[in-house]
N, C-alpha and C. Protein backbone atom coordinates (compact mmCIF):
# COMPACT_ATOMS: atom_id res chain seq x y z
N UNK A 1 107.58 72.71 122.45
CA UNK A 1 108.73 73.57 122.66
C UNK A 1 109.06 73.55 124.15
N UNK A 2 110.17 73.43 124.11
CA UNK A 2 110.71 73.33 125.78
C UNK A 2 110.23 74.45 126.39
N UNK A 3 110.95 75.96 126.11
CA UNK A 3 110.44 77.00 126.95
C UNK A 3 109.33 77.39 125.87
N UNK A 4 108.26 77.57 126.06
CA UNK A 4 107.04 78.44 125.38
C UNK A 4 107.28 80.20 125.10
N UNK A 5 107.51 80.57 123.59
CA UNK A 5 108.10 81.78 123.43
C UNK A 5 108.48 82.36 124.17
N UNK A 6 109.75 81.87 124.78
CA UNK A 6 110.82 82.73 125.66
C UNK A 6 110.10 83.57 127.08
N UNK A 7 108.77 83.38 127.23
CA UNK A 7 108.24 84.12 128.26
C UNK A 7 109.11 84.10 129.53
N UNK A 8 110.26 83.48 129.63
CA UNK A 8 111.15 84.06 130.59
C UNK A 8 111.92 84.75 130.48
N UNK A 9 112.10 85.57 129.24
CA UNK A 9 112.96 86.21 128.30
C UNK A 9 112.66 86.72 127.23
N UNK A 10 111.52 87.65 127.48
CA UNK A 10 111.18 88.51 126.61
C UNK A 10 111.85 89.46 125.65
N UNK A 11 113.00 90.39 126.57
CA UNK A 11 113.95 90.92 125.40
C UNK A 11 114.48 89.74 124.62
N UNK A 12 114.89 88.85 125.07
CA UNK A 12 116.23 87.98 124.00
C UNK A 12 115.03 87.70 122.47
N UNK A 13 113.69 87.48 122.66
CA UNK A 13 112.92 87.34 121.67
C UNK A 13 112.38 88.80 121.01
N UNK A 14 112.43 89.93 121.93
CA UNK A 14 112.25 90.96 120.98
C UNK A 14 113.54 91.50 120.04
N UNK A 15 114.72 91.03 120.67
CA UNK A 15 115.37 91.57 119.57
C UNK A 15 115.86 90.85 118.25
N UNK A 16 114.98 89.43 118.68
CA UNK A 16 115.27 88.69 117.30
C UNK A 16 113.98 89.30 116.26
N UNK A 17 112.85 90.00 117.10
CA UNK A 17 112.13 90.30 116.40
C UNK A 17 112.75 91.81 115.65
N UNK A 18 113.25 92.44 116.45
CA UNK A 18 114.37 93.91 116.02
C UNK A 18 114.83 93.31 114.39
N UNK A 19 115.56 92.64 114.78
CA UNK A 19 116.80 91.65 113.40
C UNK A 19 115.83 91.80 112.13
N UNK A 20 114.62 90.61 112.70
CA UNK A 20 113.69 90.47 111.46
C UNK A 20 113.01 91.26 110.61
N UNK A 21 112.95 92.21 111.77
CA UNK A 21 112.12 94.00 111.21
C UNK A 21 113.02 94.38 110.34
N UNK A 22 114.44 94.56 110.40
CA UNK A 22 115.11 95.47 109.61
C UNK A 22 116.06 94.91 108.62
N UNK A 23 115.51 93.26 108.77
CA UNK A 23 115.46 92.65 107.31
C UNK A 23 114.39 92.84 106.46
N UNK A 24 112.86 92.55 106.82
CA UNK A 24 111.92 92.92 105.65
C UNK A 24 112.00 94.25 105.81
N UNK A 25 112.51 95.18 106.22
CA UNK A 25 112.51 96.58 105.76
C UNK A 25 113.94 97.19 104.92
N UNK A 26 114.78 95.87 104.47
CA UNK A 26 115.26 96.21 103.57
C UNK A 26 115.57 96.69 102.62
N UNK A 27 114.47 95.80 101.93
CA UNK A 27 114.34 96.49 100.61
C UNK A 27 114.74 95.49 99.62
N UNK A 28 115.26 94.36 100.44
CA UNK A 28 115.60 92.79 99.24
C UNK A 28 114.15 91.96 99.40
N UNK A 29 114.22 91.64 97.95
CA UNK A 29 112.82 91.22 97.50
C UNK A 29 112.24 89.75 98.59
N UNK A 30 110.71 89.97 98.97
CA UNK A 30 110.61 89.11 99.94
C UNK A 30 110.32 87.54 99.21
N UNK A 31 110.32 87.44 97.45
CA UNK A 31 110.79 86.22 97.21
C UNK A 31 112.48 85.60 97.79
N UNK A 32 112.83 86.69 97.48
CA UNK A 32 114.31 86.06 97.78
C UNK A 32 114.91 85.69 99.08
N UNK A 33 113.82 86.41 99.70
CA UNK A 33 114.28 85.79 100.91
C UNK A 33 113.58 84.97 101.32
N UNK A 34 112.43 84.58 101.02
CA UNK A 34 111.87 83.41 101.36
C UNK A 34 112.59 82.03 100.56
N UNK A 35 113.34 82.27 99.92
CA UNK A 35 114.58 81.44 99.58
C UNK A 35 115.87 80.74 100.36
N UNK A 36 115.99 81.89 100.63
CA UNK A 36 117.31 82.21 101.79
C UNK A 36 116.74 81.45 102.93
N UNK A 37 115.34 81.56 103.42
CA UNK A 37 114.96 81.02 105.06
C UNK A 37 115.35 79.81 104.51
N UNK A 38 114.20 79.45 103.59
CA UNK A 38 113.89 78.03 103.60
C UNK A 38 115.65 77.18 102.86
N UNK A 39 116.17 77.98 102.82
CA UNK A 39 117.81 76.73 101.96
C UNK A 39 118.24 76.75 103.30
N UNK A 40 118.41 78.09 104.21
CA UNK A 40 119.06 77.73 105.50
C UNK A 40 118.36 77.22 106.71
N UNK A 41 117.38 76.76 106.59
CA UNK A 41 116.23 75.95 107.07
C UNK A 41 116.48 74.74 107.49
N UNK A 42 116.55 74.23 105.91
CA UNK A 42 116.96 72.72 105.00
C UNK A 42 117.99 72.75 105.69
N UNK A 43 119.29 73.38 105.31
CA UNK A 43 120.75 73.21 106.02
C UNK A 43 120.36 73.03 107.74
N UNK A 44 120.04 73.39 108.26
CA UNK A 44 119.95 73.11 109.72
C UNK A 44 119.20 72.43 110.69
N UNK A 45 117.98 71.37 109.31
CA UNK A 45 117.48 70.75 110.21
C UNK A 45 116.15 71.32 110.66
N UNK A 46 116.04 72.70 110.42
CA UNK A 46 114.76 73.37 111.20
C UNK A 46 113.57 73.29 110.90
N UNK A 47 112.44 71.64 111.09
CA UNK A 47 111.43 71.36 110.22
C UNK A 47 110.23 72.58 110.76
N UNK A 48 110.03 73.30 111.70
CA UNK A 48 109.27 74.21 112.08
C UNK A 48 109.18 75.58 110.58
N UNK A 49 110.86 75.67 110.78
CA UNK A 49 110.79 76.89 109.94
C UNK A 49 110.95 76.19 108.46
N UNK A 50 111.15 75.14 107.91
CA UNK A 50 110.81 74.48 106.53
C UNK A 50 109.06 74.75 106.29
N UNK A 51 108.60 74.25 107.40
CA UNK A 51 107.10 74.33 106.98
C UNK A 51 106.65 75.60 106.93
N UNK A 52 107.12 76.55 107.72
CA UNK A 52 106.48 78.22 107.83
C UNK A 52 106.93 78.66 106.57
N UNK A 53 108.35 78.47 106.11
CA UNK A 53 108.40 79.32 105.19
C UNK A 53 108.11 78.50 103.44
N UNK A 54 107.84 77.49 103.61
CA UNK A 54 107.60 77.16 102.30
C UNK A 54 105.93 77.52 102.36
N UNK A 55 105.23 77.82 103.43
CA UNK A 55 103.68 78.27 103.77
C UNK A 55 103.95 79.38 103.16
N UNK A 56 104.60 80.41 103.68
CA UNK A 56 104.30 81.76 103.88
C UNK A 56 105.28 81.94 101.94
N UNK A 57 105.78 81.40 101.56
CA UNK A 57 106.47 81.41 99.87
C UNK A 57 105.17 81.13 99.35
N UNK A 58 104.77 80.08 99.48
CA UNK A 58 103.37 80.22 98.60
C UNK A 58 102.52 80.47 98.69
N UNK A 59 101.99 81.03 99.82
CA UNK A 59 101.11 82.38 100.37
C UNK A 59 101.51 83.65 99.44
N UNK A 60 102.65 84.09 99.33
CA UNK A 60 103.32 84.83 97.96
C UNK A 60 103.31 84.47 96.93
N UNK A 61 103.31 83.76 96.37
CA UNK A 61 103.05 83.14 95.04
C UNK A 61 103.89 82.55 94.36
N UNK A 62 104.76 81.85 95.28
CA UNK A 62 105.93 81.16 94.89
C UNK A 62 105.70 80.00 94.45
N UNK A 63 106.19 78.98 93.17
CA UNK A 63 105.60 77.91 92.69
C UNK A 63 105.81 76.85 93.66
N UNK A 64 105.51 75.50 93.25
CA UNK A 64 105.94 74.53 94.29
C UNK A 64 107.41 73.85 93.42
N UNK A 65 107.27 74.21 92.46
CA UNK A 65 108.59 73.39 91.50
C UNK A 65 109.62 74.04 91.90
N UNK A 66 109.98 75.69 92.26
CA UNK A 66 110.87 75.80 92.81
C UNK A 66 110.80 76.07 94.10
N UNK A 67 110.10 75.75 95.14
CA UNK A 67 110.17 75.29 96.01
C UNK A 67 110.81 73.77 96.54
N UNK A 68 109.86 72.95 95.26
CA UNK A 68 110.68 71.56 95.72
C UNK A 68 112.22 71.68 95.61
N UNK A 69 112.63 72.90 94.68
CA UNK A 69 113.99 72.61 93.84
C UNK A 69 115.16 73.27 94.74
N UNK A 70 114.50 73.83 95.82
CA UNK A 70 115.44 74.89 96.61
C UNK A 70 116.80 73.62 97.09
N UNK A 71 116.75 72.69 97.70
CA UNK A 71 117.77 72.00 98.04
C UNK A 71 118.52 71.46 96.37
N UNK A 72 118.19 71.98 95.70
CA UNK A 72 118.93 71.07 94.78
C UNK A 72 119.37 72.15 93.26
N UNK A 73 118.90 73.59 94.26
CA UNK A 73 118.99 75.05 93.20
C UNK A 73 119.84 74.56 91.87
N UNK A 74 121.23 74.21 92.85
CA UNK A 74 122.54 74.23 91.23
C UNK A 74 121.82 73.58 90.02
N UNK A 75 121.17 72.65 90.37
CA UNK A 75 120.97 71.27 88.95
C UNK A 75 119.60 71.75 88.44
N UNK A 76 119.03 72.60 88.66
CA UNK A 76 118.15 73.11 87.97
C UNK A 76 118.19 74.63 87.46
N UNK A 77 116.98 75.20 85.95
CA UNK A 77 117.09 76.18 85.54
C UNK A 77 115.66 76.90 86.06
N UNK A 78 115.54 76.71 87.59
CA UNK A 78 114.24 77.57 87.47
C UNK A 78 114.49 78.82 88.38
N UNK A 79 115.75 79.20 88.94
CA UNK A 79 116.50 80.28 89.44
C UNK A 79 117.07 81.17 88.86
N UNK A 80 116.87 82.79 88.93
CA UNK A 80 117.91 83.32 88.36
C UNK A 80 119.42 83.41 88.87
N UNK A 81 119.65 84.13 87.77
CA UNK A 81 121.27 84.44 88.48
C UNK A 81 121.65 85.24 89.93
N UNK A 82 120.65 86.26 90.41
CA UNK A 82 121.05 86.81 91.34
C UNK A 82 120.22 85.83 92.75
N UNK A 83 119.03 85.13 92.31
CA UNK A 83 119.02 84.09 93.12
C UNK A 83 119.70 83.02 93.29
N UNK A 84 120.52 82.65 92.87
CA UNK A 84 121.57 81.64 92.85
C UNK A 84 122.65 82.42 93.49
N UNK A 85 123.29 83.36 93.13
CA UNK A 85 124.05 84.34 94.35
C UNK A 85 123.76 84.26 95.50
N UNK A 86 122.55 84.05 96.12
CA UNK A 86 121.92 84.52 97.54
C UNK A 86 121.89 83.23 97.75
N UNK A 87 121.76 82.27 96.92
CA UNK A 87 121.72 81.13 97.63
C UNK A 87 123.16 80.27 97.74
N UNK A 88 124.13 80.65 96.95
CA UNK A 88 125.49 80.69 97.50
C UNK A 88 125.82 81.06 98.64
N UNK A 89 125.42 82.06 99.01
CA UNK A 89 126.03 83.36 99.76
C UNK A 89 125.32 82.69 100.81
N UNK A 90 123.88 82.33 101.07
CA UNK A 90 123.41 81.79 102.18
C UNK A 90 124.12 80.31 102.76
N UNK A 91 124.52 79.34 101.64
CA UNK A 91 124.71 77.96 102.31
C UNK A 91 126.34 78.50 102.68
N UNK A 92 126.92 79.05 101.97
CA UNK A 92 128.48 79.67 102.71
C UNK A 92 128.21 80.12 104.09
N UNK A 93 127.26 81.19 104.31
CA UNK A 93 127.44 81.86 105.71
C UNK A 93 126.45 80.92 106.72
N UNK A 94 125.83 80.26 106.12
CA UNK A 94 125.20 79.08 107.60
C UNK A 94 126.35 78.02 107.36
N UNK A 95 127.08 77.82 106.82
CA UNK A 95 128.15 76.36 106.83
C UNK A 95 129.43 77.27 107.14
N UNK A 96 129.65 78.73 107.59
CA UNK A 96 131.04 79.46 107.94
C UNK A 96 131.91 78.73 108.66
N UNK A 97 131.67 77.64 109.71
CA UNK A 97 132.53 77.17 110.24
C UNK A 97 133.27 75.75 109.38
N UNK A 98 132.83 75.21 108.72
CA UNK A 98 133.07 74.41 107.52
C UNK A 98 134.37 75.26 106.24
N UNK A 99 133.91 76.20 105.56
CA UNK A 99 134.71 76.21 104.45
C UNK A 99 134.81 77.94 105.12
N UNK A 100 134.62 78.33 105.83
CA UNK A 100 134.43 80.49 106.08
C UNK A 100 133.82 80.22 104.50
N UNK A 101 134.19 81.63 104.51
CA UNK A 101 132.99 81.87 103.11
C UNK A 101 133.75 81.92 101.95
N UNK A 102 133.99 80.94 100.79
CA UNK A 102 135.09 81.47 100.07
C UNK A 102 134.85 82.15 99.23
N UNK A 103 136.61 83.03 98.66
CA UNK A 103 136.10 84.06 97.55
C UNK A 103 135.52 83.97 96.62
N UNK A 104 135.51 82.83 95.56
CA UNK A 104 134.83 82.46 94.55
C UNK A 104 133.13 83.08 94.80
N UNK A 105 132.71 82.79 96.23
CA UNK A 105 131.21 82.85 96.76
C UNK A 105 130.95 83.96 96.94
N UNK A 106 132.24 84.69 97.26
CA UNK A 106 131.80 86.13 97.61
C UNK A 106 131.63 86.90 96.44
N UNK A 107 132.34 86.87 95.26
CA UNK A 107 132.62 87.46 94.36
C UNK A 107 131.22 86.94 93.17
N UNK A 108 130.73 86.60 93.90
CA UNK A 108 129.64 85.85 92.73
C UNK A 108 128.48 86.86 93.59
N UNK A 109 128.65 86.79 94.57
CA UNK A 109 127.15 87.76 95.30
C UNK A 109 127.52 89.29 95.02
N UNK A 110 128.55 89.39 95.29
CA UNK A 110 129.12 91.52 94.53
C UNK A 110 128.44 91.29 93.23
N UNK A 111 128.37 90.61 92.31
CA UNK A 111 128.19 90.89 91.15
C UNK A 111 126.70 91.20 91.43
N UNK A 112 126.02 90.91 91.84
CA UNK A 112 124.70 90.33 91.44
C UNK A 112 123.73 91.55 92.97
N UNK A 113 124.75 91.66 93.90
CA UNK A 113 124.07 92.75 95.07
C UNK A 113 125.49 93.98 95.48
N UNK A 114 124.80 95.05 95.61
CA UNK A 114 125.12 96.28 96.02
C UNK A 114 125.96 95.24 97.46
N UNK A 115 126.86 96.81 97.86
CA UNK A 115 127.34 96.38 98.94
C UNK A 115 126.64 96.52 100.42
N UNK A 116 125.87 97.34 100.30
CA UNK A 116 124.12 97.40 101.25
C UNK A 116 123.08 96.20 101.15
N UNK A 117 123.16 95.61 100.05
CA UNK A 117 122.12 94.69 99.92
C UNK A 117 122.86 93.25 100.10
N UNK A 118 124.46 93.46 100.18
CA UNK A 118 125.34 91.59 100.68
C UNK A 118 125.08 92.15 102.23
N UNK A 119 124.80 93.51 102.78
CA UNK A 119 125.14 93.37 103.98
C UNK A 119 123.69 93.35 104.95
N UNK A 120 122.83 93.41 104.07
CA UNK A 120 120.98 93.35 104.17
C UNK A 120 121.16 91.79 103.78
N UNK A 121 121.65 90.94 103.07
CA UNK A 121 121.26 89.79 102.79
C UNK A 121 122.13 88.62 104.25
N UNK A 122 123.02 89.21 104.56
CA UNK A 122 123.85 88.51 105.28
C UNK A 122 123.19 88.67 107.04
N UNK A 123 122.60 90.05 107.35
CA UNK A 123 121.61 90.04 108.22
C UNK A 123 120.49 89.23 108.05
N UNK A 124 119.95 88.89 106.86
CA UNK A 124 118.81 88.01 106.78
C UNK A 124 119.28 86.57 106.97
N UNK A 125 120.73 85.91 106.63
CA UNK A 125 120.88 84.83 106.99
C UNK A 125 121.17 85.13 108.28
N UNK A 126 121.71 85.81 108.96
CA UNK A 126 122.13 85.50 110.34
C UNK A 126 120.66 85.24 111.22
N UNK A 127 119.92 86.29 110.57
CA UNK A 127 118.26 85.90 111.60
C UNK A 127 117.36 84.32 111.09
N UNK A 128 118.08 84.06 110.13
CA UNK A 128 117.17 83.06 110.33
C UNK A 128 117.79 81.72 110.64
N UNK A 129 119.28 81.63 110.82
CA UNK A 129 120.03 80.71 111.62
C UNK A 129 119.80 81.05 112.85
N UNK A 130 119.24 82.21 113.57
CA UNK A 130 119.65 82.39 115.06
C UNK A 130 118.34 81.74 114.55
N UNK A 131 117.01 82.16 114.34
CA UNK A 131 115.85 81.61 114.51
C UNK A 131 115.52 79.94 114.28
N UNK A 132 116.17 79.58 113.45
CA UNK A 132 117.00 77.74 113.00
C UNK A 132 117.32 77.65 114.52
N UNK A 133 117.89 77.76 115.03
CA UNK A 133 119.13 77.72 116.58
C UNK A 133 117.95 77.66 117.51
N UNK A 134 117.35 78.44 117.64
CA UNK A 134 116.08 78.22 118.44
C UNK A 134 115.08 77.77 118.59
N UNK A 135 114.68 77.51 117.37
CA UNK A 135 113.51 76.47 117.37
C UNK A 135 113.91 75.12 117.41
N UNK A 136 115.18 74.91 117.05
CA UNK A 136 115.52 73.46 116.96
C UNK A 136 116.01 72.99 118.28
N UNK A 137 116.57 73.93 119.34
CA UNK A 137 117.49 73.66 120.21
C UNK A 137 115.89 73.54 121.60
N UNK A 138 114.64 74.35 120.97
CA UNK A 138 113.62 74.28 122.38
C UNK A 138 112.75 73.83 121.44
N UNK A 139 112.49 72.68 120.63
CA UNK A 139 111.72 72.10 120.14
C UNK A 139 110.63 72.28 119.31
N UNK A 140 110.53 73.28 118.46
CA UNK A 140 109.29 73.64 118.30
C UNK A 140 108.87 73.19 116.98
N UNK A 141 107.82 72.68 117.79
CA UNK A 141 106.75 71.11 116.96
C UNK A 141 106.15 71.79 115.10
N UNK A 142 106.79 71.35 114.05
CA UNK A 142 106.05 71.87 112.72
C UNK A 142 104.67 71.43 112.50
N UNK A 143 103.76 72.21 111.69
CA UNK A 143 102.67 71.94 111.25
C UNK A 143 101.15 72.95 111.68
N UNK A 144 101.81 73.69 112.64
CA UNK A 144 100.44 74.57 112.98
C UNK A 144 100.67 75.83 112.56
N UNK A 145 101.99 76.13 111.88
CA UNK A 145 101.98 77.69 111.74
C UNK A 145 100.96 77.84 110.51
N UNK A 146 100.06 79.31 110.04
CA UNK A 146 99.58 79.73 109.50
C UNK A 146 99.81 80.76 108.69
N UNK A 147 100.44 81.14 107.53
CA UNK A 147 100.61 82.11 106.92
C UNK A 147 99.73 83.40 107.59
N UNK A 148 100.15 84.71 107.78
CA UNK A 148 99.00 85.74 107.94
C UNK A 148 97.44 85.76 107.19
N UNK A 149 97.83 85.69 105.90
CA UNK A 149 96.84 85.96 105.10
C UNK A 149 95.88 84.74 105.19
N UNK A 150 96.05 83.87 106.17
CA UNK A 150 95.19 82.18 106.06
C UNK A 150 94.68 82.41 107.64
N UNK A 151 95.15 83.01 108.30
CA UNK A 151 94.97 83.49 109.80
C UNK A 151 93.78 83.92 109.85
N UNK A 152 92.78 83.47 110.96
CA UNK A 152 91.72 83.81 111.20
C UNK A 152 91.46 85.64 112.22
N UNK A 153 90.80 86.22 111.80
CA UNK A 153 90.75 87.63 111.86
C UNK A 153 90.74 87.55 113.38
N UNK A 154 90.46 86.75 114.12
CA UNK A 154 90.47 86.87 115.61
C UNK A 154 91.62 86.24 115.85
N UNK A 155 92.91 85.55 115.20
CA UNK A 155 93.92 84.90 115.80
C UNK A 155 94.77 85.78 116.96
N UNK A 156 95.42 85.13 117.46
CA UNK A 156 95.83 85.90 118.62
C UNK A 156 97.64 84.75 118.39
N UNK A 157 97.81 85.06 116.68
CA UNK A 157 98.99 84.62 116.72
C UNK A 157 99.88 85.85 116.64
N UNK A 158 99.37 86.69 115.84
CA UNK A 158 100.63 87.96 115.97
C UNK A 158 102.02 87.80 116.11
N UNK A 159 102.32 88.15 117.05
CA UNK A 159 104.14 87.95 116.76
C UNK A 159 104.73 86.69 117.22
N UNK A 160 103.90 86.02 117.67
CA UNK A 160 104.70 84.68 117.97
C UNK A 160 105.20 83.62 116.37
N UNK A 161 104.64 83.95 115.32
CA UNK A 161 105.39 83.52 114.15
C UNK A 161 105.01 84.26 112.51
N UNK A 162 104.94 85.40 113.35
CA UNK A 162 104.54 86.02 112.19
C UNK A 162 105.63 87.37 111.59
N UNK A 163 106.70 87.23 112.23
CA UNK A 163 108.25 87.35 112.09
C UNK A 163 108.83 87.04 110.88
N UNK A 164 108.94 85.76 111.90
CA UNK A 164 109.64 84.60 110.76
C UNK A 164 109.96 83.67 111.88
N UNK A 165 110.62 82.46 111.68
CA UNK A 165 110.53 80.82 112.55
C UNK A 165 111.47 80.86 113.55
């Protein structure tokens, strides 16, 4: 990684950690959003946060079949319907400058989320494109992150990826 966790810029990284807090304190299920990282992940290139969060999905107990299937959600039946919403709703708002978000997309995520939970889900894509944006733009090398629960009781990783990527 070019700069080593922002240590010249400690707020700009605590408030991505702010973002992330008051996405898992949502209240949207943390399968689904370990969905959401990893499709807007894939979309951006971000092999750091591909590997953390397909770790930390099956650290949860997420299968690997739909894991493998996340880039390819539409053509398969191993998603529900309101996960297929979120994963609309996610490749629309990381591709906004491409198509903005169209109505068809929007009107498929109302059905399926409260208007608190499109606006809890749309904070969760924005943090993990800013977090995409940053790891990709200062390099940061995939393959050493550790799920918490695989973390050795003396790690001294704590918040450097235990956020999210």
């Amino acid at each position: 990684m070019r700069i080593h966790h922002f240590k010249v810029a400690p707020g700009a990284l605590q408030a991505m950690y702010s973002l992330q807090e008051y996405v898992h304190k949502s209240g949207l299920e943390h399968s689904l959003l370990d969905l959401i990282d990893l499709r807007a992940s894939q979309i951006n290139g971000c092999a750091y946060c591909v590997d953390m969060h397909t770790k930390d999905a099956r650290a949860r107990g997420e299968s690997e079949q739909r894991l493998y299937a996340v880039s390819v959600w539409r053509d398969t039946p191993f998603f529900t319907d309101r996960e297929r919403a979120a994963l609309a709703w996610t490749e629309a708002v990381t591709g906004v400058s491409k198509d903005h978000v169209p109505d068809e997309v929007y009107e498929l995520a109302r059905k399926h989320f409260s208007e608190k939970e499109l606006v809890d889900l749309t904070m969760a894509i924005v943090a993990i494109n800013g977090w995409n944006r940053l790891n990709v733009a200062f390099r940061r090398e995939a393959g050493s992150y550790q799920p918490a629960a695989q973390r050795p009781a003396s790690s001294s990783a704590g918040k450097s990826g235990a956020a999210s990527a």
